[in-house]
C-alpha atoms as a PDB file:
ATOM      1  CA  UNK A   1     -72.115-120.806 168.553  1.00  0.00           C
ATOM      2  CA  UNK A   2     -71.369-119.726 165.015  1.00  0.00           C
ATOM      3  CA  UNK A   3     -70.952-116.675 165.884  1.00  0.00           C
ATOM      4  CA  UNK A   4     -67.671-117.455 168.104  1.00  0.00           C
ATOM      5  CA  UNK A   5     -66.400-120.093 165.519  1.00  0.00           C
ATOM      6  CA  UNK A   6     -65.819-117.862 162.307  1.00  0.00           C
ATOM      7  CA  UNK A   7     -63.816-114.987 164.297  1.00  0.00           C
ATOM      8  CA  UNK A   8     -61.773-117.957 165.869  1.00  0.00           C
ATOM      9  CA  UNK A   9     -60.868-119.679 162.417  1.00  0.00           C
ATOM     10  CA  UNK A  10     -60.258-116.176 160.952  1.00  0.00           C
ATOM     11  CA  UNK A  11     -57.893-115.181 163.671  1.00  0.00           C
ATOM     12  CA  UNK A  12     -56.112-118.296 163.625  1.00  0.00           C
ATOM     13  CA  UNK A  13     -55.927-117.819 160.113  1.00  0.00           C
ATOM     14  CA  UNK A  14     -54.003-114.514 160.358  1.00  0.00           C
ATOM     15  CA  UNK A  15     -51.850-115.849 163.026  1.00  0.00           C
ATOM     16  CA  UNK A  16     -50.663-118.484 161.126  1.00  0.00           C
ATOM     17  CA  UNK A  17     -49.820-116.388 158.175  1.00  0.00           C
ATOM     18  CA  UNK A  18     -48.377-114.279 160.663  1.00  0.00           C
ATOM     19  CA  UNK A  19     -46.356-116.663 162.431  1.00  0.00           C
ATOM     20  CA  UNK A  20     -42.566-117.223 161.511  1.00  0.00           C
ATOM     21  CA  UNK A  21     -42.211-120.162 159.518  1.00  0.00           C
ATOM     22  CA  UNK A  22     -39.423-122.686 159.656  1.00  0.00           C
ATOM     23  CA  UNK A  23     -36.877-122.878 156.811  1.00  0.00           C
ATOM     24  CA  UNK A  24     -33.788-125.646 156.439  1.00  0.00           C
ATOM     25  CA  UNK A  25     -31.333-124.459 154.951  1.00  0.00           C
ATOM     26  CA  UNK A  26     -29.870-126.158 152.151  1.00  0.00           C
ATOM     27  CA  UNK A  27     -27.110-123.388 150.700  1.00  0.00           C
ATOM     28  CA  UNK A  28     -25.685-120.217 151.237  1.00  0.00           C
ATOM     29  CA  UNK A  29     -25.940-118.379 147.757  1.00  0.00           C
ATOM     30  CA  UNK A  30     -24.063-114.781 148.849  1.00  0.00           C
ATOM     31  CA  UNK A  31     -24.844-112.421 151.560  1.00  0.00           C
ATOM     32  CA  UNK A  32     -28.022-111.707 151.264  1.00  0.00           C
ATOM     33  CA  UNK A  33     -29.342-114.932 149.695  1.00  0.00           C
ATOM     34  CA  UNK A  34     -30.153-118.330 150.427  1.00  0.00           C
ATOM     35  CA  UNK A  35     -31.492-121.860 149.074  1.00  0.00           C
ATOM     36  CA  UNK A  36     -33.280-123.747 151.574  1.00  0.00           C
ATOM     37  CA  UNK A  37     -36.724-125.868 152.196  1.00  0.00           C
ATOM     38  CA  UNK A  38     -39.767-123.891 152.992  1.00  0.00           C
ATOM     39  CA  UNK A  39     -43.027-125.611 153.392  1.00  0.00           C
ATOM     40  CA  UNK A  40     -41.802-128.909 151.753  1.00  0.00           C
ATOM     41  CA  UNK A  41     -40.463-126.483 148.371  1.00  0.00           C
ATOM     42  CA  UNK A  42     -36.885-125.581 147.269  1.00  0.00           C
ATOM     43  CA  UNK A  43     -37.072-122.075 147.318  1.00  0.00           C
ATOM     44  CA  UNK A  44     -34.565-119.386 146.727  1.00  0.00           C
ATOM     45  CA  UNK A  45     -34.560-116.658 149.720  1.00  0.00           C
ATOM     46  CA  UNK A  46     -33.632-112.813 149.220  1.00  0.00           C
ATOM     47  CA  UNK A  47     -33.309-111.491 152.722  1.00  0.00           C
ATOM     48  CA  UNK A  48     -34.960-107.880 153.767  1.00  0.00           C
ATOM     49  CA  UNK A  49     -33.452-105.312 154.742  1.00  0.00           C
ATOM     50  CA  UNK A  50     -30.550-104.720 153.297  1.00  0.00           C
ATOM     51  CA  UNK A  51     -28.114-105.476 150.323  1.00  0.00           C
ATOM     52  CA  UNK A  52     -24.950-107.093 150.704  1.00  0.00           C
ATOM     53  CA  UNK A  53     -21.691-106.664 148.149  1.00  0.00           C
ATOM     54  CA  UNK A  54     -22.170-109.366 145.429  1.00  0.00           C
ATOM     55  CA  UNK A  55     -19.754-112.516 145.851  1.00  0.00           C
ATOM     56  CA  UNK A  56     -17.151-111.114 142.908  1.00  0.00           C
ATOM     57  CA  UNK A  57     -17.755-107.496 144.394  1.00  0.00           C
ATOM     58  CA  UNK A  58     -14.879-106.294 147.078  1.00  0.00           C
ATOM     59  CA  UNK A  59     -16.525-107.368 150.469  1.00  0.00           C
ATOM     60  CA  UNK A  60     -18.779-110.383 148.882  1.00  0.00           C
ATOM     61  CA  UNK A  61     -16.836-113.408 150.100  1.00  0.00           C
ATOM     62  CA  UNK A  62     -16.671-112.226 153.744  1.00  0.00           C
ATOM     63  CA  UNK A  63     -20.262-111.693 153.701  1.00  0.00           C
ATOM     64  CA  UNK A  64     -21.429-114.852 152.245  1.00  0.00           C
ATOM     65  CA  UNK A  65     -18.776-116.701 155.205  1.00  0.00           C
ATOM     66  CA  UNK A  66     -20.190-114.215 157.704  1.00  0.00           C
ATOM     67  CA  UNK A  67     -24.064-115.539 156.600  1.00  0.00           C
ATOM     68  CA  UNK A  68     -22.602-118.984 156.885  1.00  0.00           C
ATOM     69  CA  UNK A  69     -20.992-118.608 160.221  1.00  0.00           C
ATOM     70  CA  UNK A  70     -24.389-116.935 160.938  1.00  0.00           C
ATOM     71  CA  UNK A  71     -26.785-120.004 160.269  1.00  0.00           C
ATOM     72  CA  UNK A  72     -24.040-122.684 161.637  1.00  0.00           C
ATOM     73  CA  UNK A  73     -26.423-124.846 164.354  1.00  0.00           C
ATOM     74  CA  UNK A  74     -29.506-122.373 164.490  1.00  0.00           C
ATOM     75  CA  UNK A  75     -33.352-122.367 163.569  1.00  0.00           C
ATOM     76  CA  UNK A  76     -34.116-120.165 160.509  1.00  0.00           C
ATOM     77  CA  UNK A  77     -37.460-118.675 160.319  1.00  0.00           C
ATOM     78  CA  UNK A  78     -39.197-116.710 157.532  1.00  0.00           C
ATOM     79  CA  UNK A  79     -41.637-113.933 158.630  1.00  0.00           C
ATOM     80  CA  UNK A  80     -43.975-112.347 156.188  1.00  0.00           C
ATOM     81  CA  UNK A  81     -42.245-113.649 153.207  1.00  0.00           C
ATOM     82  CA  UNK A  82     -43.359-112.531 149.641  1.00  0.00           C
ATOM     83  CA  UNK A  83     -41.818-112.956 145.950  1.00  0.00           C
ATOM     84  CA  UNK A  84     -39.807-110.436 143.724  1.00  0.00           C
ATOM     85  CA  UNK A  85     -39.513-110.045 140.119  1.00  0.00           C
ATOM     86  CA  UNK A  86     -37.266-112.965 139.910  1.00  0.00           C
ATOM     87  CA  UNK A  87     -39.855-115.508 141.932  1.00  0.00           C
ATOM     88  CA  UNK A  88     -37.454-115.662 144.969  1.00  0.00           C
ATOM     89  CA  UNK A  89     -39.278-115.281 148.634  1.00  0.00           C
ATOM     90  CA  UNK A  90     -38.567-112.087 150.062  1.00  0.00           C
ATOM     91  CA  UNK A  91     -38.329-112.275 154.171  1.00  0.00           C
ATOM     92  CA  UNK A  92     -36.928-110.611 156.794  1.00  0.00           C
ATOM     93  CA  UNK A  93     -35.112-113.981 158.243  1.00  0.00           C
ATOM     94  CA  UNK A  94     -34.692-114.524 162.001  1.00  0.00           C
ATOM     95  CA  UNK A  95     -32.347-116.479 164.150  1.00  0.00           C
ATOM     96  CA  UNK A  96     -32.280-117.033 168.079  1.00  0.00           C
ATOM     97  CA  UNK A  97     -35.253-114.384 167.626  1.00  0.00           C
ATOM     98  CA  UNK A  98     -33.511-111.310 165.423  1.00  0.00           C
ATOM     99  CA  UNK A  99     -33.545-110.081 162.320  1.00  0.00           C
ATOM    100  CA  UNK A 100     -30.380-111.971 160.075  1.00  0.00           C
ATOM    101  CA  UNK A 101     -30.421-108.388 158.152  1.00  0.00           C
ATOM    102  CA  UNK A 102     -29.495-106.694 161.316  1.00  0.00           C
ATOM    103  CA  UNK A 103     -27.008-109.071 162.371  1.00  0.00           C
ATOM    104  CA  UNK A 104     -25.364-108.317 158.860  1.00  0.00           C
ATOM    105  CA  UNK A 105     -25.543-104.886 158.857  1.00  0.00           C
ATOM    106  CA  UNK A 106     -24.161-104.751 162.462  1.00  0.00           C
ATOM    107  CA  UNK A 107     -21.074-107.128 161.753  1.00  0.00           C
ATOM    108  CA  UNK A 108     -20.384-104.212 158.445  1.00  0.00           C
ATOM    109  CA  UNK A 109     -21.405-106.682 155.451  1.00  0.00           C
ATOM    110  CA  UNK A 110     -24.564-105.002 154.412  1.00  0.00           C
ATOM    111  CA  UNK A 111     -25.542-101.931 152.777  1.00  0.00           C
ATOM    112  CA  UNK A 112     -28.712-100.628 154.922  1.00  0.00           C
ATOM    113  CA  UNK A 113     -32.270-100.097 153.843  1.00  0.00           C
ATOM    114  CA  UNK A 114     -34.322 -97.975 156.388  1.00  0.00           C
ATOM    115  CA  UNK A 115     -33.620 -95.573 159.241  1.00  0.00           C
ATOM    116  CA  UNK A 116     -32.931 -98.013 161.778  1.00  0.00           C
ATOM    117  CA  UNK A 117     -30.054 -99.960 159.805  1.00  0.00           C
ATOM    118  CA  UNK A 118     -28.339 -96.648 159.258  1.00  0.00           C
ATOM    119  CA  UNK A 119     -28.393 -96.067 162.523  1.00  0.00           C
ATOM    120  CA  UNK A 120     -27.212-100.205 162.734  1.00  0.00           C
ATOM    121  CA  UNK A 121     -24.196 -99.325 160.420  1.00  0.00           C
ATOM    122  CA  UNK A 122     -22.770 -96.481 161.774  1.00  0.00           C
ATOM    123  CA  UNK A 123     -20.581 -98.160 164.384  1.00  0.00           C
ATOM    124  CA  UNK A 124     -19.040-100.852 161.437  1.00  0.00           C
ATOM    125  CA  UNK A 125     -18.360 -97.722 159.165  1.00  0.00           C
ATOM    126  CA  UNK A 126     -16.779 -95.543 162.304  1.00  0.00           C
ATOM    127  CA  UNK A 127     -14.510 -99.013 163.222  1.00  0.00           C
ATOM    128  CA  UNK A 128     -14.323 -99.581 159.176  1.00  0.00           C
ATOM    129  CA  UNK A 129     -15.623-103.496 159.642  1.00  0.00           C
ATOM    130  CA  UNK A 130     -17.010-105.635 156.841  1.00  0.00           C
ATOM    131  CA  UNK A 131     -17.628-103.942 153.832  1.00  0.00           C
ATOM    132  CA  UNK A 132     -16.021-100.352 155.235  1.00  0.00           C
ATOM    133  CA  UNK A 133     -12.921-101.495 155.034  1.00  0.00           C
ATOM    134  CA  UNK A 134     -12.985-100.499 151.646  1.00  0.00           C
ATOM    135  CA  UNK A 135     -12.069 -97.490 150.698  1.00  0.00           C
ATOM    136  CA  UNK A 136     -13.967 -97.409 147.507  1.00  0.00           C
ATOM    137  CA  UNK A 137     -17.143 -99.586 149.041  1.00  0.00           C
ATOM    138  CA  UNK A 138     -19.772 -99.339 146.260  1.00  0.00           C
ATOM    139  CA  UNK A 139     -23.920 -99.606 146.702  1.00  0.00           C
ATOM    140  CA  UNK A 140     -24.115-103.656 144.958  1.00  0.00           C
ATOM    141  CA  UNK A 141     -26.733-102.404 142.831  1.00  0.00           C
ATOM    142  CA  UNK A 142     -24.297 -99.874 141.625  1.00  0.00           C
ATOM    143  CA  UNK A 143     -21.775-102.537 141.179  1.00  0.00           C
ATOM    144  CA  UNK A 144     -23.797-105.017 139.360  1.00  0.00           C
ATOM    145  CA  UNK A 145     -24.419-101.883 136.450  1.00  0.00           C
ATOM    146  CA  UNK A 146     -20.894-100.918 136.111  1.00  0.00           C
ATOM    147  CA  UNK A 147     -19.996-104.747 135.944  1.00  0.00           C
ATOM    148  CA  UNK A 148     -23.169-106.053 134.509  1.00  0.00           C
ATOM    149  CA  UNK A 149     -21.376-106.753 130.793  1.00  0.00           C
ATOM    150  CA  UNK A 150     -18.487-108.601 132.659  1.00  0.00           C
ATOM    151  CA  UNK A 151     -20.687-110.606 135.405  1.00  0.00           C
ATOM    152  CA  UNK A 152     -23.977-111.200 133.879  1.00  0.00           C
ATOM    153  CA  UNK A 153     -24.799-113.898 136.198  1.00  0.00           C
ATOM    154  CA  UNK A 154     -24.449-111.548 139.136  1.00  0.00           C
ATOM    155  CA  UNK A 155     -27.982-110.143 140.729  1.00  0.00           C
END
């Protein structure tokens, strides 16, 4: 009987560590971050997958209002999250079942990380949405060196 218990507890286990977690949330920091509950814990949310213009950068407001108009009435969930250097979770986020980074990326207020967002951002730089309405779009982590003596909050 053992012997069917412990591979059962391990695998459940896994798939709860798996499993997309729920996550309220409490604030919309920029584009690409968030403030929310997870697991009964404040917690301060980076979202994978891509990097969206800083709120002072060209672009930043209309991200951070296109995350909010993104959350408005929907179930968050975290998958696979993990910390950075600055203790935030890092997660790919989902709502109504896809990725938040995608949804971003798609509407033209995210830079892309990976093949498959550059393939998602090709139609919002072609139609010049979001952030590609800018002529002189920078990378934010370009943006936050050139500005980092005038904005040292940003990052």
């Amino acid at each position: 009987m053992l012997i069917y218990v412990i591979p059962a507890l391990i695998a459940a286990a896994i798939g709860y560590a798996l499993w997309p977690h729920r996550l309220e949330v409490t604030r919309v920091v920029d584009g690409d971050s968030l403030e929310g509950i997870y697991r009964g814990r404040t917690e301060r949310i980076r979202l994978k997958g891509f990097d969206a213009p800083e709120y002072r950068q060209p672009g930043g407001r209309e991200a951070r209002t296109a995350l909010v108009r993104l959350l408005e009435g929907r179930t968050i969930r975290l998958w696979l999250p993990s910390r950075d250097r600055y203790q935030r979770l890092l997660a790919s986020c989902l709502t109504d079942g896809k990725p938040l980074s995608w949804q971003m990326i798609r509407l033209g207020h995210g830079w892309p990380e990976g093949k498959l967002g550059l393939l998602l951002s090709l139609a919002p730089r072609i139609r010049r949405k979001g952030l590609w309405s800018y002529r002189d779009a920078v990378h934010p982590s370009l943006w936050r060196a050139m500005n980092s003596s005038r904005h040292p909050a940003d990052g």
